[in-house]
PDB file of N, CA and C in Angstrom:
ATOM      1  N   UNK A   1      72.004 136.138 121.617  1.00  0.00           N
ATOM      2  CA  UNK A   1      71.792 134.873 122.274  1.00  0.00           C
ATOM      3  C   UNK A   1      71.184 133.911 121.253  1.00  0.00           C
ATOM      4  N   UNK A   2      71.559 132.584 121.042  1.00  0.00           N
ATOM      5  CA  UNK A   2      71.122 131.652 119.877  1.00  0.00           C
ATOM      6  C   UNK A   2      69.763 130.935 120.948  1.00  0.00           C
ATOM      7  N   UNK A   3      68.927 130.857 119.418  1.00  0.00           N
ATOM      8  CA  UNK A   3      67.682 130.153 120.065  1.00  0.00           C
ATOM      9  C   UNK A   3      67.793 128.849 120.424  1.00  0.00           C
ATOM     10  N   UNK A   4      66.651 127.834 120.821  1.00  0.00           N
ATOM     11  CA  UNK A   4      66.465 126.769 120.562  1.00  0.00           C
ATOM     12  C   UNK A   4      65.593 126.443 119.855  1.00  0.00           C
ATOM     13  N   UNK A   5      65.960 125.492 118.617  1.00  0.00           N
ATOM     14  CA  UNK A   5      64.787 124.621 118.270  1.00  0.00           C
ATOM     15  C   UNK A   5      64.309 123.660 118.839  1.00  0.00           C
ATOM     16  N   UNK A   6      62.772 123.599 119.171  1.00  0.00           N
ATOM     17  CA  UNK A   6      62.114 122.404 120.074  1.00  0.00           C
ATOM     18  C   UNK A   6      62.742 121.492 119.281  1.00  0.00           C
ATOM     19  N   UNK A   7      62.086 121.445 118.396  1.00  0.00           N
ATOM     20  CA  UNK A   7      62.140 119.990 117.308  1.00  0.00           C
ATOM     21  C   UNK A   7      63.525 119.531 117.971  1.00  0.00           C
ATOM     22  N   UNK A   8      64.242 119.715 117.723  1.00  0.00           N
ATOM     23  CA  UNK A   8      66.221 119.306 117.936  1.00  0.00           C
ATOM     24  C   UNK A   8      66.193 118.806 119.355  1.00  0.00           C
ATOM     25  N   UNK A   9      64.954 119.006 120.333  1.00  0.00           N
ATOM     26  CA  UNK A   9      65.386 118.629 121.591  1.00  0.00           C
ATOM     27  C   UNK A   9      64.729 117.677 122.436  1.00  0.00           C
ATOM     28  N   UNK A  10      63.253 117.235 121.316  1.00  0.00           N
ATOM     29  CA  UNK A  10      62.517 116.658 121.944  1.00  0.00           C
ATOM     30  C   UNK A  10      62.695 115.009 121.721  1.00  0.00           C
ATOM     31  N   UNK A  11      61.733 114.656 122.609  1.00  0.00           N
ATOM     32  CA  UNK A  11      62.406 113.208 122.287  1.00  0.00           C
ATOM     33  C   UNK A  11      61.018 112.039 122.557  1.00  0.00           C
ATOM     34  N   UNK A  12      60.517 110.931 122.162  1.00  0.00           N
ATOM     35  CA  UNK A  12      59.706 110.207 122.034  1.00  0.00           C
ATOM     36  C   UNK A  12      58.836 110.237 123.078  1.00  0.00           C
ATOM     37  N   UNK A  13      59.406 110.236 124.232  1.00  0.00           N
ATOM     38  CA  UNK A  13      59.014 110.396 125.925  1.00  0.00           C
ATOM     39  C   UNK A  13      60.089 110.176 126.903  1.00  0.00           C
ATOM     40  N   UNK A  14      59.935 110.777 128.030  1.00  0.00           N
ATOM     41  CA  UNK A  14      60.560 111.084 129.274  1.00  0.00           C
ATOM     42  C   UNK A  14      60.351 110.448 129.975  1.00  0.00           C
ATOM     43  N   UNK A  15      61.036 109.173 130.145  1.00  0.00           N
ATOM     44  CA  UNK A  15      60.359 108.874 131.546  1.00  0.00           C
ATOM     45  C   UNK A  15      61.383 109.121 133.015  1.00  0.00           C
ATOM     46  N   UNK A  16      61.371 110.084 133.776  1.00  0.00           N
ATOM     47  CA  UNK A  16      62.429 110.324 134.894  1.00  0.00           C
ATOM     48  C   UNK A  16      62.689 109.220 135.773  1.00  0.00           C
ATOM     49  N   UNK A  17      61.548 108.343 135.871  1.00  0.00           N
ATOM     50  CA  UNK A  17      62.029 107.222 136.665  1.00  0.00           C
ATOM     51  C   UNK A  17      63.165 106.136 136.334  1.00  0.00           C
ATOM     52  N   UNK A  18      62.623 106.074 134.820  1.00  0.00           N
ATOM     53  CA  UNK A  18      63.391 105.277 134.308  1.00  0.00           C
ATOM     54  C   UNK A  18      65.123 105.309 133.983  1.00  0.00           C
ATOM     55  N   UNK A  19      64.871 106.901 133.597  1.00  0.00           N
ATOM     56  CA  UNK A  19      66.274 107.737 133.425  1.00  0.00           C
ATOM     57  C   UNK A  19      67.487 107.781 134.898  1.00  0.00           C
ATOM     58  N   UNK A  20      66.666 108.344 135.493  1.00  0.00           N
ATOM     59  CA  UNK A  20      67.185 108.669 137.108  1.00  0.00           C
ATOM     60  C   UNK A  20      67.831 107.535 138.126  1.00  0.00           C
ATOM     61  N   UNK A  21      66.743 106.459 137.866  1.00  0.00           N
ATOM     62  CA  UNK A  21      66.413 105.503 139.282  1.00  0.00           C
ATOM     63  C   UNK A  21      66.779 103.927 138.583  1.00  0.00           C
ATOM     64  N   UNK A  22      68.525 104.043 138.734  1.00  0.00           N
ATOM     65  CA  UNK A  22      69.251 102.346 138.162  1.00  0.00           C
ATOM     66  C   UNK A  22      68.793 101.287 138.346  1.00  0.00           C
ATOM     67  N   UNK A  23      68.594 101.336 140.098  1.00  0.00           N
ATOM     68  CA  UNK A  23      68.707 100.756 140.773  1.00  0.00           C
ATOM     69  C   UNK A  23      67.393 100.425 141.402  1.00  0.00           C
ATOM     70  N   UNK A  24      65.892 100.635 141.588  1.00  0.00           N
ATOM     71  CA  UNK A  24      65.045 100.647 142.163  1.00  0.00           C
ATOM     72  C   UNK A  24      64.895 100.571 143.627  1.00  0.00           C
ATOM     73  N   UNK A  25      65.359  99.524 143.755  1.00  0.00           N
ATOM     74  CA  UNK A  25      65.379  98.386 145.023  1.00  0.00           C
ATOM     75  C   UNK A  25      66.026  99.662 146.619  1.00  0.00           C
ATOM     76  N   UNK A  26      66.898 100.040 145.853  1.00  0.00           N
ATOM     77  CA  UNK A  26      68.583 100.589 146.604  1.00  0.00           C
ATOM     78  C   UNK A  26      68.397 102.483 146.220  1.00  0.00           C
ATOM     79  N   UNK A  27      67.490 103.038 145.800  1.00  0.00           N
ATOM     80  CA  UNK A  27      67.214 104.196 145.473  1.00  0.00           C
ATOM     81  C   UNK A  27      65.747 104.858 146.133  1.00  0.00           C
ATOM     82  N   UNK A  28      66.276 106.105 147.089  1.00  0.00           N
ATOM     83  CA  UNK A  28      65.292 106.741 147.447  1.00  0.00           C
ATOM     84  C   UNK A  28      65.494 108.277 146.935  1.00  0.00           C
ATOM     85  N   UNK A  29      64.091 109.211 147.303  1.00  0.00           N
ATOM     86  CA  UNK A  29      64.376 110.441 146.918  1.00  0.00           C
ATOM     87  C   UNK A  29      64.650 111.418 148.610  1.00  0.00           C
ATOM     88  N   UNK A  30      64.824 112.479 147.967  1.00  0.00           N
ATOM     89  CA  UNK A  30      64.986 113.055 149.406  1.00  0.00           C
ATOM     90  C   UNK A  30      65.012 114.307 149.380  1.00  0.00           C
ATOM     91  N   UNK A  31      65.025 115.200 150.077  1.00  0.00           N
ATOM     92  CA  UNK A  31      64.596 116.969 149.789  1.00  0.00           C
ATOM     93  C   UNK A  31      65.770 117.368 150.612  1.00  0.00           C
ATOM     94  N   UNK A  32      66.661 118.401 149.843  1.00  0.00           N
ATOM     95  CA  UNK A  32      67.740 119.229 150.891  1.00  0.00           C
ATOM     96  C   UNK A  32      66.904 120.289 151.316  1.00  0.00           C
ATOM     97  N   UNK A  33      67.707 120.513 152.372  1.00  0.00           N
ATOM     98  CA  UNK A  33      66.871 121.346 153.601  1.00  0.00           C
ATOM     99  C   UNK A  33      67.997 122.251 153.653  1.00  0.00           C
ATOM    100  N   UNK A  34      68.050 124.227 153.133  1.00  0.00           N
ATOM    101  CA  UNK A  34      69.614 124.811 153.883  1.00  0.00           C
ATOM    102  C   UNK A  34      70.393 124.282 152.986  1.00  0.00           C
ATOM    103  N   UNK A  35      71.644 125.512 153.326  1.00  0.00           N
ATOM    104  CA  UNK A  35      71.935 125.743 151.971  1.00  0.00           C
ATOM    105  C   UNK A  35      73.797 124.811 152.614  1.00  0.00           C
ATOM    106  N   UNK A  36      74.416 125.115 151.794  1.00  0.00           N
ATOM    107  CA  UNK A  36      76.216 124.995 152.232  1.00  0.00           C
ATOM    108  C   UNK A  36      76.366 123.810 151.056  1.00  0.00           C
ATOM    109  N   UNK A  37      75.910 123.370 150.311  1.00  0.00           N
ATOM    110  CA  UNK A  37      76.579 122.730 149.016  1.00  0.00           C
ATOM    111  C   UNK A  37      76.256 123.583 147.857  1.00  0.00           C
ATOM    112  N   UNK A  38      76.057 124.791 147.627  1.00  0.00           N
ATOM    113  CA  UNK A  38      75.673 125.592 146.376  1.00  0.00           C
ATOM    114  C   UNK A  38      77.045 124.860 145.228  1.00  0.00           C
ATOM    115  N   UNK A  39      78.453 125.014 146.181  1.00  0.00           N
ATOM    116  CA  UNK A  39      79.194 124.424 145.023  1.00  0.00           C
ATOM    117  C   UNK A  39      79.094 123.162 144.385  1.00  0.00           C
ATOM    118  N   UNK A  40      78.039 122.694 144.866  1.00  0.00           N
ATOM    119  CA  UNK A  40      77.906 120.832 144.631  1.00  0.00           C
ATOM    120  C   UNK A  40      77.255 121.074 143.517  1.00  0.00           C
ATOM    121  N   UNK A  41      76.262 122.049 143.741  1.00  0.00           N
ATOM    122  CA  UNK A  41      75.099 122.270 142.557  1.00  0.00           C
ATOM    123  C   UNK A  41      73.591 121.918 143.338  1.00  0.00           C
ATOM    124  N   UNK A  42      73.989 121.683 144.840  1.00  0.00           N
ATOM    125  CA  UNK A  42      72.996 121.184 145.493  1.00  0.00           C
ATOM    126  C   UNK A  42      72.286 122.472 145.963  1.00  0.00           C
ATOM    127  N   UNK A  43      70.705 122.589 146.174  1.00  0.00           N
ATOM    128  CA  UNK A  43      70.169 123.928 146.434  1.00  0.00           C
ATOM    129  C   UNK A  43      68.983 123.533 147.580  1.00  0.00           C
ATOM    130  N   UNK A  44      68.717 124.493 148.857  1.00  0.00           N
ATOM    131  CA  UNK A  44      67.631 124.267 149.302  1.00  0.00           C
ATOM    132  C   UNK A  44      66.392 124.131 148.309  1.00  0.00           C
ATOM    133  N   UNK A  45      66.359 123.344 148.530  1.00  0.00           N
ATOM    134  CA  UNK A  45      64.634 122.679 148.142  1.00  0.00           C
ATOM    135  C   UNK A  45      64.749 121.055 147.129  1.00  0.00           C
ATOM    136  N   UNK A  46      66.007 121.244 146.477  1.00  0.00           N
ATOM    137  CA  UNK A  46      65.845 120.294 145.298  1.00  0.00           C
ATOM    138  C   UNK A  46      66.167 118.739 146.081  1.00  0.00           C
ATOM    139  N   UNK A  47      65.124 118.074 145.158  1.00  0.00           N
ATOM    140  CA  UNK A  47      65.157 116.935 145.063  1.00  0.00           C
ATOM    141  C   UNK A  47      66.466 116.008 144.549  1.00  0.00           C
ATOM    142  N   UNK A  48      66.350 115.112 145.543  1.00  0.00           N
ATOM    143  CA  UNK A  48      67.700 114.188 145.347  1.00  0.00           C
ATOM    144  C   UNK A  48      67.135 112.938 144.975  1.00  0.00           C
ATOM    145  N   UNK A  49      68.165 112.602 144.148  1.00  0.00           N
ATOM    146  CA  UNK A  49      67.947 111.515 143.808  1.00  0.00           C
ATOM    147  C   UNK A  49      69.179 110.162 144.488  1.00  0.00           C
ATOM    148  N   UNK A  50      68.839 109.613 145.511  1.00  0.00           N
ATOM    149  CA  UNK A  50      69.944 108.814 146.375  1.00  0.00           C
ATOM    150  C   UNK A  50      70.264 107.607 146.325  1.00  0.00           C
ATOM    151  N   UNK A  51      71.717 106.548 145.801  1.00  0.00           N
ATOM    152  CA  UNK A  51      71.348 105.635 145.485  1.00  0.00           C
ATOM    153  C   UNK A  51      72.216 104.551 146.741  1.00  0.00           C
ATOM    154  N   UNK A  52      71.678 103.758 147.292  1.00  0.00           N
ATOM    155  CA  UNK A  52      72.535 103.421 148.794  1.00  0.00           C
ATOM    156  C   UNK A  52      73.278 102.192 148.105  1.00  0.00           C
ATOM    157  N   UNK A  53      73.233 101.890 146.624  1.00  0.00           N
ATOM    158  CA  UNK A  53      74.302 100.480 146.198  1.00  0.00           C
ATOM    159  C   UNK A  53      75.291 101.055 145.422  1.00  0.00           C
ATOM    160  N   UNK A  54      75.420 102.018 145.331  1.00  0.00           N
ATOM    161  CA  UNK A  54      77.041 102.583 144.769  1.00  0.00           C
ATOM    162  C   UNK A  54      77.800 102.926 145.509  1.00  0.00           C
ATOM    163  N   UNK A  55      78.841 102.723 145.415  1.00  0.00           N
ATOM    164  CA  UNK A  55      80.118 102.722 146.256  1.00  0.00           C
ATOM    165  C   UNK A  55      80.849 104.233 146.003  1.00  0.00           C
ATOM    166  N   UNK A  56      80.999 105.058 147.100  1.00  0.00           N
ATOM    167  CA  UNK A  56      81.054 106.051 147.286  1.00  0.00           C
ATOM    168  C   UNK A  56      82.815 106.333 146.753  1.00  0.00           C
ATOM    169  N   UNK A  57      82.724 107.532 146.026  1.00  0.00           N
ATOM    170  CA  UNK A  57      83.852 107.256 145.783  1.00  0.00           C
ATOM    171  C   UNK A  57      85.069 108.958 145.991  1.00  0.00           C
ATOM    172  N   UNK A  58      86.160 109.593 145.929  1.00  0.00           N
ATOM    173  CA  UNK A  58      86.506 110.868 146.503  1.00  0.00           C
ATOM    174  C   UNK A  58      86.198 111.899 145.635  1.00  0.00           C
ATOM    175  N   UNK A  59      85.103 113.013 146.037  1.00  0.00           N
ATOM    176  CA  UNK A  59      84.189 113.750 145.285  1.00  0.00           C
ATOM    177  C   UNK A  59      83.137 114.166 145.762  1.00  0.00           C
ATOM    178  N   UNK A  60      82.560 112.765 145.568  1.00  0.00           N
ATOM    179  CA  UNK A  60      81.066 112.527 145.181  1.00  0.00           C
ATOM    180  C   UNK A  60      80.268 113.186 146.316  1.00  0.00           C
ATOM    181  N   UNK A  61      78.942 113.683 145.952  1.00  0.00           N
ATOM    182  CA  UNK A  61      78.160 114.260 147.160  1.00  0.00           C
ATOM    183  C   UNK A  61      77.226 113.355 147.254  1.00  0.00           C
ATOM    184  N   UNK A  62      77.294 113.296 148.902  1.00  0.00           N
ATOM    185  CA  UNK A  62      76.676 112.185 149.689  1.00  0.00           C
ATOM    186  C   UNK A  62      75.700 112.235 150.977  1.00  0.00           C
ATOM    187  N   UNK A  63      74.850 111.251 150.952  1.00  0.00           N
ATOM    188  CA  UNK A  63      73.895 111.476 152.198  1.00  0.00           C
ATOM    189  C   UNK A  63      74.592 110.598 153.333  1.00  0.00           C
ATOM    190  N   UNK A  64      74.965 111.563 154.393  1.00  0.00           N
ATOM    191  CA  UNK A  64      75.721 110.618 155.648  1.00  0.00           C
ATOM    192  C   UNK A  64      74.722 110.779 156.730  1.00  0.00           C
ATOM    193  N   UNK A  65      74.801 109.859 157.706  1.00  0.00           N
ATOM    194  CA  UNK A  65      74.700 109.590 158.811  1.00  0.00           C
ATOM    195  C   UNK A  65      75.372 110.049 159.933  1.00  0.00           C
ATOM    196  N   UNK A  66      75.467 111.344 160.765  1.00  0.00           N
ATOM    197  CA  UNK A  66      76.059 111.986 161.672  1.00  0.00           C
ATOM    198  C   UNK A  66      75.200 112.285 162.923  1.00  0.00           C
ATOM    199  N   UNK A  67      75.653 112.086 164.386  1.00  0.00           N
ATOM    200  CA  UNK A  67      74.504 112.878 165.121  1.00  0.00           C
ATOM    201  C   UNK A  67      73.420 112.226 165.379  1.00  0.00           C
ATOM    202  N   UNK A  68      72.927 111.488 164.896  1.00  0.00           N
ATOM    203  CA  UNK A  68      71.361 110.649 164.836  1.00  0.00           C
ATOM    204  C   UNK A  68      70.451 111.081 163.446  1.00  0.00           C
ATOM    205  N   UNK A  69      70.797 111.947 162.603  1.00  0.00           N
ATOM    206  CA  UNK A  69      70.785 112.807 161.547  1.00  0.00           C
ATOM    207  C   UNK A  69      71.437 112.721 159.845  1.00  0.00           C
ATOM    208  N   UNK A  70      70.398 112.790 159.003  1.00  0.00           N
ATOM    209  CA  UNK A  70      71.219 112.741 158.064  1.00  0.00           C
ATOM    210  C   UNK A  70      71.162 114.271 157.339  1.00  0.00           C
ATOM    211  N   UNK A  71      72.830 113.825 156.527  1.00  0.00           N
ATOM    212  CA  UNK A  71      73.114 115.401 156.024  1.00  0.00           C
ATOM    213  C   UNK A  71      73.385 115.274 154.694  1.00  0.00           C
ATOM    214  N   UNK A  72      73.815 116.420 153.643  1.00  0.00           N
ATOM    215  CA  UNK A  72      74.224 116.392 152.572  1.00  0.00           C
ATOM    216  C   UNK A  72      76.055 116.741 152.400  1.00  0.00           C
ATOM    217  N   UNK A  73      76.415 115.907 152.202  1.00  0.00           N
ATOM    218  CA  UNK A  73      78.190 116.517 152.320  1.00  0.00           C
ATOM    219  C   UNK A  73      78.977 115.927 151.130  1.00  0.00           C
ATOM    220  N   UNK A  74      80.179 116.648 151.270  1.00  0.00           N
ATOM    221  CA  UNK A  74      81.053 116.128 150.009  1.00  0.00           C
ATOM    222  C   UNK A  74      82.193 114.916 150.671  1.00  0.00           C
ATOM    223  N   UNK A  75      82.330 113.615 149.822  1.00  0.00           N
ATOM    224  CA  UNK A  75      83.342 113.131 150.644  1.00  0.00           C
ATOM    225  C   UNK A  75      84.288 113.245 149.878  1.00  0.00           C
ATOM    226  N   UNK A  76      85.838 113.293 150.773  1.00  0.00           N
ATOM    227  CA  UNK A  76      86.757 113.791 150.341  1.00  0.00           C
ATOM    228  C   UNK A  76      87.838 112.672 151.155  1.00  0.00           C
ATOM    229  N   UNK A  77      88.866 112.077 150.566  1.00  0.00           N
ATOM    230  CA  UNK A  77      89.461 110.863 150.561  1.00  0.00           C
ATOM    231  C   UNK A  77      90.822 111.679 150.915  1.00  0.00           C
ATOM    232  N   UNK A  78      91.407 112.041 152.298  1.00  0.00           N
ATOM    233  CA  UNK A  78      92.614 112.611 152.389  1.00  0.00           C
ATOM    234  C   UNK A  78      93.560 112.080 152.792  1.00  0.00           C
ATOM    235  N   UNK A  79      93.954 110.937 151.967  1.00  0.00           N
ATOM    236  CA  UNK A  79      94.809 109.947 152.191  1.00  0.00           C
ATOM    237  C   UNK A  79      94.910 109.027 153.623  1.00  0.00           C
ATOM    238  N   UNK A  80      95.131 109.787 154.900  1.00  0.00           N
ATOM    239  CA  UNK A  80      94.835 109.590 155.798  1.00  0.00           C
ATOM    240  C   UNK A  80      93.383 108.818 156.396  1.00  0.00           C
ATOM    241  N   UNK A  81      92.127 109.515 155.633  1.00  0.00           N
ATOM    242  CA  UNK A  81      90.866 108.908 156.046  1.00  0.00           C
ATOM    243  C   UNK A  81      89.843 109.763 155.370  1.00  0.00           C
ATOM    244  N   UNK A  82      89.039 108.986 155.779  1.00  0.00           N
ATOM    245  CA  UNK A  82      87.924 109.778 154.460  1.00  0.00           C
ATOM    246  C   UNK A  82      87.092 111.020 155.441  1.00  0.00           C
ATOM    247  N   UNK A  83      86.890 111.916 155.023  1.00  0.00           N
ATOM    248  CA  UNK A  83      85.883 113.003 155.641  1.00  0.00           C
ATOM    249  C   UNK A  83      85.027 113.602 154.970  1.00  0.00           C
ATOM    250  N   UNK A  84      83.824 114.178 155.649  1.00  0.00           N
ATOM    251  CA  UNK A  84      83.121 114.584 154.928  1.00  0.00           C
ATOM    252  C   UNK A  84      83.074 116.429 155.308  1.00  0.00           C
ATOM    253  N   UNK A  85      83.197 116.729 154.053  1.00  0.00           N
ATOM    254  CA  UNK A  85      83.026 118.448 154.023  1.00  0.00           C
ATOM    255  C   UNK A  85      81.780 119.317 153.346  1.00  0.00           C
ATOM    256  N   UNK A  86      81.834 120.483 154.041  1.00  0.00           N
ATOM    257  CA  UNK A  86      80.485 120.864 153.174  1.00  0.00           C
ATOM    258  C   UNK A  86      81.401 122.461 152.995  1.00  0.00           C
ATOM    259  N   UNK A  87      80.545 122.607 151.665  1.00  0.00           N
ATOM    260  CA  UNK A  87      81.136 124.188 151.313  1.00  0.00           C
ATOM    261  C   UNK A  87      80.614 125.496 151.842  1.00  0.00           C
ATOM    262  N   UNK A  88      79.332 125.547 153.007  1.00  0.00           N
ATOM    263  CA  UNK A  88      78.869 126.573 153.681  1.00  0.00           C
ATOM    264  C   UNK A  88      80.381 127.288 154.317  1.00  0.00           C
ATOM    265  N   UNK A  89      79.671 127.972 154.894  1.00  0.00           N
ATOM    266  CA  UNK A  89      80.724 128.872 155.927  1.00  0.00           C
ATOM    267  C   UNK A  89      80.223 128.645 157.515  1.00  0.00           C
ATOM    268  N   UNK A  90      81.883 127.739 158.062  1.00  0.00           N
ATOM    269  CA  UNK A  90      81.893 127.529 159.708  1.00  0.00           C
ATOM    270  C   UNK A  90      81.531 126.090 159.805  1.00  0.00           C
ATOM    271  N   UNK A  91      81.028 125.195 158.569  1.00  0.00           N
ATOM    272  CA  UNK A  91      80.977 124.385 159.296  1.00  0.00           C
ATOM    273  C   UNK A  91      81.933 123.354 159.581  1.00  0.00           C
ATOM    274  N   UNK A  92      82.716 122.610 160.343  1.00  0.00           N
ATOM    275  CA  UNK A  92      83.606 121.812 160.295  1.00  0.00           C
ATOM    276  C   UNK A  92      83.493 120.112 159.769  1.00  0.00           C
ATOM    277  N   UNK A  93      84.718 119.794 159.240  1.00  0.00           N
ATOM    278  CA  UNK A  93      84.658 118.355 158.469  1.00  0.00           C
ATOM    279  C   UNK A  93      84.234 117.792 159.252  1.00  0.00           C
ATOM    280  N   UNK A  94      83.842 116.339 159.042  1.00  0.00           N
ATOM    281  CA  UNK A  94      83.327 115.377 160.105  1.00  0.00           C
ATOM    282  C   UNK A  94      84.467 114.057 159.159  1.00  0.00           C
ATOM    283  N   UNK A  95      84.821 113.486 160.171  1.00  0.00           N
ATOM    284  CA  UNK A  95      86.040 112.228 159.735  1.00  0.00           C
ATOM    285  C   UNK A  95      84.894 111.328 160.068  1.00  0.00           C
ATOM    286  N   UNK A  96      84.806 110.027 158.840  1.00  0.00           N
ATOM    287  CA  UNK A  96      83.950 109.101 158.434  1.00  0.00           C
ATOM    288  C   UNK A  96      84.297 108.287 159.334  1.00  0.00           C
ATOM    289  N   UNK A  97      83.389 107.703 160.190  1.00  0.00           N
ATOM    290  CA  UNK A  97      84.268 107.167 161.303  1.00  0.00           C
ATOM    291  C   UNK A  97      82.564 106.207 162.017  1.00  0.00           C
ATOM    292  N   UNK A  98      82.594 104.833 161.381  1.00  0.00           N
ATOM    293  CA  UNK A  98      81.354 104.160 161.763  1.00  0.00           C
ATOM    294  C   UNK A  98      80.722 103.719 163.331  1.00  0.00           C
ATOM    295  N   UNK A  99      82.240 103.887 164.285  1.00  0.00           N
ATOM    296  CA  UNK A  99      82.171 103.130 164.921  1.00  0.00           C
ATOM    297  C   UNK A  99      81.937 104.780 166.336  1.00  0.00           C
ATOM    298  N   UNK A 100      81.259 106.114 165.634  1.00  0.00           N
ATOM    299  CA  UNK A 100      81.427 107.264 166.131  1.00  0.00           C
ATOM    300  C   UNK A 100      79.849 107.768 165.419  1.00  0.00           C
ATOM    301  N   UNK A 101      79.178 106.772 164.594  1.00  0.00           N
ATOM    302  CA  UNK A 101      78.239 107.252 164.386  1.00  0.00           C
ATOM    303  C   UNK A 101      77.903 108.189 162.994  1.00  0.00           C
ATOM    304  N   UNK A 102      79.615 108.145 161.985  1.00  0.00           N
ATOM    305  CA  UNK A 102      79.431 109.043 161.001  1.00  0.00           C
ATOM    306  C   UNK A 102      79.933 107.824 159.965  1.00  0.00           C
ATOM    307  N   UNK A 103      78.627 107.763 159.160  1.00  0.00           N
ATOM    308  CA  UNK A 103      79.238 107.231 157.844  1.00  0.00           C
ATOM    309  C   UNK A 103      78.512 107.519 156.934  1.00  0.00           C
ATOM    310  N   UNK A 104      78.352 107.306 155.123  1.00  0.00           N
ATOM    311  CA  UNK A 104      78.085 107.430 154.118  1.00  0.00           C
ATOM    312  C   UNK A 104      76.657 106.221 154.188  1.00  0.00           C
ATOM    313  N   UNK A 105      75.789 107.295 153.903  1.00  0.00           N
ATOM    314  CA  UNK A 105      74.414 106.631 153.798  1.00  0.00           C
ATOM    315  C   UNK A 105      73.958 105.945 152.149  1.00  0.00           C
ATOM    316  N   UNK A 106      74.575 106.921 151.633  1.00  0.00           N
ATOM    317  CA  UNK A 106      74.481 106.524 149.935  1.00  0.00           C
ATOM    318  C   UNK A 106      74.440 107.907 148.935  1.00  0.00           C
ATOM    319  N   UNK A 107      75.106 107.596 147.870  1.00  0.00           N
ATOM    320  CA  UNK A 107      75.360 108.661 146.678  1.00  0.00           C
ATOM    321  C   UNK A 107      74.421 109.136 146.043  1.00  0.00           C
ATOM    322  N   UNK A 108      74.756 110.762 146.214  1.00  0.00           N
ATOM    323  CA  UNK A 108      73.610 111.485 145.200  1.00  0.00           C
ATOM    324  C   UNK A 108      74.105 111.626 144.027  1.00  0.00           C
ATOM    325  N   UNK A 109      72.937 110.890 143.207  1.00  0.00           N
ATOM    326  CA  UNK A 109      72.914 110.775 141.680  1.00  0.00           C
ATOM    327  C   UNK A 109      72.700 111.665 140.612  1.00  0.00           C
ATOM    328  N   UNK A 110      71.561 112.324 141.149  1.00  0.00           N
ATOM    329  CA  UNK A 110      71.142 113.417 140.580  1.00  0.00           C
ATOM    330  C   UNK A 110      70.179 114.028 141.301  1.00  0.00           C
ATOM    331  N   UNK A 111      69.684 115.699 141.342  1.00  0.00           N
ATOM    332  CA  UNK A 111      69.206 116.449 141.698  1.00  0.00           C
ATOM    333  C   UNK A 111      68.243 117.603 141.134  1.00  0.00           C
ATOM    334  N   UNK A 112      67.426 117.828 140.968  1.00  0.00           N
ATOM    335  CA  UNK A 112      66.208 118.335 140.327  1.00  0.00           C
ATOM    336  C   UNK A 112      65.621 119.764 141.235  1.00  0.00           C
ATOM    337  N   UNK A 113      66.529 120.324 140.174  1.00  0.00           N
ATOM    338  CA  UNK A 113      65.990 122.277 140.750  1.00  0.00           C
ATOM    339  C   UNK A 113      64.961 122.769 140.217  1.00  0.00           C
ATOM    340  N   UNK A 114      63.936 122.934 140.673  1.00  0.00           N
ATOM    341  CA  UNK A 114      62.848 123.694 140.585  1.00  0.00           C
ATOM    342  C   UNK A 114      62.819 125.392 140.448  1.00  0.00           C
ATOM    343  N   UNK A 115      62.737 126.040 139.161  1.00  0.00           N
ATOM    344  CA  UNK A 115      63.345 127.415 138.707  1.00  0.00           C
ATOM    345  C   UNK A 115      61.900 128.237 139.402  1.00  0.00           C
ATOM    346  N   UNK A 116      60.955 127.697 139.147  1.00  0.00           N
ATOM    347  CA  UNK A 116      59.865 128.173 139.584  1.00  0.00           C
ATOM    348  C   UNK A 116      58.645 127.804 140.253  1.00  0.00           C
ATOM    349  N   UNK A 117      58.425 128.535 141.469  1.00  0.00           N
ATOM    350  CA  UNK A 117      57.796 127.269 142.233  1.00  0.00           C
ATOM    351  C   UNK A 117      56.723 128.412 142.643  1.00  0.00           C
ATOM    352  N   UNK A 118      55.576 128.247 141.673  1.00  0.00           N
ATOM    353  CA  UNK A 118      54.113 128.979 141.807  1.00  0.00           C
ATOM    354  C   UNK A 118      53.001 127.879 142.295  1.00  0.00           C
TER     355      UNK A 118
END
C-alpha cells in the first residue's frame, strides 16, 4: 500500500465554509436520517450540504418535499416526467408533481461522513 506524504497534501488553511457553501443566502445544512441512498454515497448520519438556488438537474441527489416531510432522493428525468427514486429496498418512486405536494426542495452539494464518531 503507498503512503502519504503530509507535506504533498496540506494546504495554507481550510476553510469548509468557504469551500462548501457558494451560495450563502440559498444554502442550508441538514442531517440524513436511515439509510436507502448508500449508492448516492449518502449515509445515515452525514451531513448535507443543501443548496435551494441550483437548478436540479437528471441524477442529482436531492432534498424533496413529499407527505408534509422532507426526504433524501435521486431525481431521475424519464422523459415522460421527473421522479424521484431512492436505492433502499421497497421503496416506491414518487412522480414530482407540485400540485400533489411532491417537489424538489434543493440540491445536495456535498456530504460529510464522519469515519469515527467517539
Amino acid at each position: 500500500m503507498p503512503f502519504l506524504d503530509p507535506e504533498d497534501h496540506l494546504e495554507q488553511s481550510l476553510n469548509l465554509q468557504q469551500r462548501l457553501v457558494k451560495r450563502p443566502a440559498a444554502t442550508f445544512f441538514l442531517r440524513a436520517k436511515g439509510g436507502g441512498l448508500e449508492g448516492a454515497r449518502v449515509h445515515d448520519g452525514d451531513l448535507l450540504v443543501v443548496d435551494r438556488s441550483v437548478e436540479a438537474a437528471d441524477g442529482d441527489v436531492v432534498v424533496a418535499v413529499a407527505d408534509g416531510g422532507l426526504g433524501i432522493r435521486r431525481l431521475r428525468n424519464l422523459g415522460s416526467g421527473w421522479v424521484l427514486e431512492s436505492s433502499g429496498p421497497g421503496k416506491p418512486r414518487l412522480a414530482v408533481d407540485p400540485e400533489a405536494g411532491v417537489q424538489v426542495w434543493g440540491v445536495v452539494t456535498a456530504s460529510i461522513t464522519e469515519h469515527c464518531r467517539r
